[in-house]
Protein backbone atom coordinates (compact mmCIF):
# COMPACT_ATOMS: atom_id res chain seq x y z
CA UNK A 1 0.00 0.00 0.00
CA UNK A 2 3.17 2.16 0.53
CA UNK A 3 3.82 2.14 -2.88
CA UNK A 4 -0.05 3.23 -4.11
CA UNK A 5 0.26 5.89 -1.96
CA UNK A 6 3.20 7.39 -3.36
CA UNK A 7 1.92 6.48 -6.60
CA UNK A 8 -1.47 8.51 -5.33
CA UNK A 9 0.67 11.56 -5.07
CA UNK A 10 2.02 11.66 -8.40
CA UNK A 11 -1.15 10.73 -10.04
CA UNK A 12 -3.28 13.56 -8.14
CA UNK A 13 -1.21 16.30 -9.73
CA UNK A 14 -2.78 15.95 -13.13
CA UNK A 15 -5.97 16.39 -11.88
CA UNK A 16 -7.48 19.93 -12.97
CA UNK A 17 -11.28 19.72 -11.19
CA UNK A 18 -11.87 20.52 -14.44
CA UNK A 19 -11.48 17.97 -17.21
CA UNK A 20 -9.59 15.52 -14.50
CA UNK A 21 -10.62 14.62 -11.73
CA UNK A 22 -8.46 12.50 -8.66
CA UNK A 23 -10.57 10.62 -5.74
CA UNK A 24 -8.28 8.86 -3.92
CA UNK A 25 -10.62 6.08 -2.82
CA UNK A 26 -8.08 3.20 -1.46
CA UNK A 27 -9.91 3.58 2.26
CA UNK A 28 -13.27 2.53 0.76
CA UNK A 29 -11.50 -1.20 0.67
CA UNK A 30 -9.99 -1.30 4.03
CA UNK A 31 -11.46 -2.44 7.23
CA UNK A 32 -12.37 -0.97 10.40
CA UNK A 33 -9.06 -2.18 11.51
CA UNK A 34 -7.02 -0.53 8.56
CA UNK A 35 -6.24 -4.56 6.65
CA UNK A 36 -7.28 -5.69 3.36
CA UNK A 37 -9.83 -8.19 3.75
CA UNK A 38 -9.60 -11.03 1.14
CA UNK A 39 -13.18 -10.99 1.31
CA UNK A 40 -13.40 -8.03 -1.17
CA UNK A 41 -10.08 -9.10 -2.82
CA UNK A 42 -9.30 -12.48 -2.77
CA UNK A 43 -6.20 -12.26 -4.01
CA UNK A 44 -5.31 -8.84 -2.32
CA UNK A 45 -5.05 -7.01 -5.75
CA UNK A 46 -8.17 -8.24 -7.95
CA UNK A 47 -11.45 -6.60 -6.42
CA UNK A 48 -14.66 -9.30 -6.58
CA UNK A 49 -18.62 -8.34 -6.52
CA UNK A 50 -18.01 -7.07 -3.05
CA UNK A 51 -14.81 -5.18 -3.47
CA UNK A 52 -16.81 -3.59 -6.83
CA UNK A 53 -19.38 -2.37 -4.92
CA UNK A 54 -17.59 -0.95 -2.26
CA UNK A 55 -16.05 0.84 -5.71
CA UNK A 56 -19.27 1.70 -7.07
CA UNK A 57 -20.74 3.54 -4.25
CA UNK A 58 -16.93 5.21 -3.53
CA UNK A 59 -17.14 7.27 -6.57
CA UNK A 60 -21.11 7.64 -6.80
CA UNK A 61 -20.99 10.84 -5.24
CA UNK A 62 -18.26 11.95 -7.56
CA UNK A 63 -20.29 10.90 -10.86
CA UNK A 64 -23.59 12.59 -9.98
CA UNK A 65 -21.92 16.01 -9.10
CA UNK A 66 -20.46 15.47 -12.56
CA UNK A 67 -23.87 14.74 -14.40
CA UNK A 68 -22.95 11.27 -15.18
């Protein structure tokens, strides 16, 4: 996770608010207790139906303000 963070900061500087946008979602998969649960990613890297929805409602509030 150390490494998508740093990644995270690089990636949030070409965001404009304008024509691109950054959400930096990567809590919306962790537990209470900060892990990973393999319950949402089995493999800890490929998200299943859970691990989508979790996704899905992450960046719903992001989509409506946008109209989409």
């Amino acid at each position: 996770r150390q490494n998508n963070v740093a990644l995270n900061q690089i990636i949030r500087r070409f965001a404009d608010g304008k024509n691109v946008h950054y959400m930096d979602i990567g809590d919306a998969f962790l537990e209470d207790d900060n892990t990973l649960s393999r319950d949402i990613m089995p493999d800890l890297l490929h998200l299943n139906e859970e691990g989508y929805q979790r996704w899905a409602e992450a960046i719903e509030p992001k989509l409506k303000e946008l109209g989409i």
